[in-house]
Protein backbone atom coordinates (compact mmCIF):
# COMPACT_ATOMS: atom_id res chain seq x y z
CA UNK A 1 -19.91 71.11 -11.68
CA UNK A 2 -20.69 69.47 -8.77
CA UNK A 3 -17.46 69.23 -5.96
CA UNK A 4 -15.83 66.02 -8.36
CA UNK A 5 -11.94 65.63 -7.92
CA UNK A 6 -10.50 65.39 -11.76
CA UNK A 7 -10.14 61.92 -11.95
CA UNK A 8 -13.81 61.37 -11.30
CA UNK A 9 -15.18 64.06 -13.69
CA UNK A 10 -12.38 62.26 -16.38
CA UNK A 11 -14.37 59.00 -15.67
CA UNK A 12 -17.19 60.70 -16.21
CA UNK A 13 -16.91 62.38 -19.29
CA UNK A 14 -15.06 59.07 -20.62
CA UNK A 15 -18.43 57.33 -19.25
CA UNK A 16 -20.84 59.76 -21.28
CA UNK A 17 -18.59 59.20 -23.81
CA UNK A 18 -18.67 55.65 -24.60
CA UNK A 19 -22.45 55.40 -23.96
CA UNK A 20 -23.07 58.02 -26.64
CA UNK A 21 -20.94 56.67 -29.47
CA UNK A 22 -22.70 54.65 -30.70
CA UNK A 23 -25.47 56.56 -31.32
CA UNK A 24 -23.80 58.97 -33.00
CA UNK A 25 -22.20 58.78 -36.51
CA UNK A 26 -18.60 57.61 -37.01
CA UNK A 27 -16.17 60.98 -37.13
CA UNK A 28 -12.75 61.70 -36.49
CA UNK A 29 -11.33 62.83 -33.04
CA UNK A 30 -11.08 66.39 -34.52
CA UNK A 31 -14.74 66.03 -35.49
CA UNK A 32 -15.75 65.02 -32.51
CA UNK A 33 -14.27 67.74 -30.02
CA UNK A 34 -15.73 70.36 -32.74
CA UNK A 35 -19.50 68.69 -32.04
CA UNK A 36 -19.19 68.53 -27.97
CA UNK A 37 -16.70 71.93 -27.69
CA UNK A 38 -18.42 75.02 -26.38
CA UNK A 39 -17.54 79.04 -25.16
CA UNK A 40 -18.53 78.45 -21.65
CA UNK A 41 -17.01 75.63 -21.11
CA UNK A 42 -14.35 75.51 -18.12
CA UNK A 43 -10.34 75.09 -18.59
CA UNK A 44 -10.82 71.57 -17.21
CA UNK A 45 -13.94 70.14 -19.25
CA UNK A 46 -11.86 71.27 -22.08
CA UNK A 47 -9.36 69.49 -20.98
CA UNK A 48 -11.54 66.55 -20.48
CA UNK A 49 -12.71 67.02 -24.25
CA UNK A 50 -8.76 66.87 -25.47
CA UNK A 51 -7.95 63.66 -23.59
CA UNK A 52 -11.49 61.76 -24.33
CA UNK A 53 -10.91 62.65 -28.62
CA UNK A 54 -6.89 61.56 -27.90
CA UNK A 55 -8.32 58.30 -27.02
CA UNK A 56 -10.66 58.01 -29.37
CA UNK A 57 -7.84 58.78 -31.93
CA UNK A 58 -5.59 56.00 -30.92
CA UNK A 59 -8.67 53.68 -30.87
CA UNK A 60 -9.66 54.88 -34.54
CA UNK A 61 -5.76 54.39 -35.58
CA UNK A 62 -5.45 50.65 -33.92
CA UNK A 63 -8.92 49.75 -35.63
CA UNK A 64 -7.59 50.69 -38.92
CA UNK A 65 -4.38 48.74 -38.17
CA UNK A 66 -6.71 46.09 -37.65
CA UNK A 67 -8.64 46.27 -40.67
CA UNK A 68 -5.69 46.02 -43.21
CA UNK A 69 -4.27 43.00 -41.55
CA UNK A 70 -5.28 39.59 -41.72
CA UNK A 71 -4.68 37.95 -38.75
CA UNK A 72 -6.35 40.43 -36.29
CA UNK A 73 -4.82 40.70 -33.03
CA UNK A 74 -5.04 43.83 -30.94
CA UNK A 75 -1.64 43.31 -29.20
CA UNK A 76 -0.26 43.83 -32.84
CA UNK A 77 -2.39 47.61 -32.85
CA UNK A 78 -1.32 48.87 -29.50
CA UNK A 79 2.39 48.17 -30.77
CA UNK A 80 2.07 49.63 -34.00
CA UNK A 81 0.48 52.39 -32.32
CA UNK A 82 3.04 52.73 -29.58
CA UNK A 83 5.89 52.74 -31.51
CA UNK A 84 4.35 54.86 -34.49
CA UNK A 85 2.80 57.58 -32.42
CA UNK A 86 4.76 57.46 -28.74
CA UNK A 87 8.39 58.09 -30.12
């Protein structure tokens, strides 16, 4: 890895990230970090793995917030998420 502080190799694995989802099949967070996970990875892009599936978990769990109500409204998902899952 080239000399990146954390915060820019966290942008760029979120980067990489978003561009390649929609190519690929939907799948769970757990899915997901099984697919990109590998031995020789370092403690840090494994790191980077953990947080990018965490947000694609909370994104996957506000979506289906969304999708069972009727009046969709995102500010209603991040608080259902926030006080479901950040106790």
């Amino acid at each position: 890895m080239a000399q990146e502080n954390e915060f820019e190799y966290f942008d760029s694995i979120n980067k990489f990230a978003n561009e390649n989802q929609s190519i690929k099949r939907k799948q769970t967070a757990v899915a997901w970090i099984e697919d990109n996970i590998q031995s020789d990875m370092t403690f840090m892009e494994i790191i980077g793995l953990i947080r990018q599936a965490k947000a694609m978990e909370k994104e996957q769990i506000m979506n289906a917030f969304l999708e069972g109500k009727i009046n969709h409204n995102k500010d209603w998902a991040i608080e259902y998420y926030n006080k479901t899952y950040n106790k």
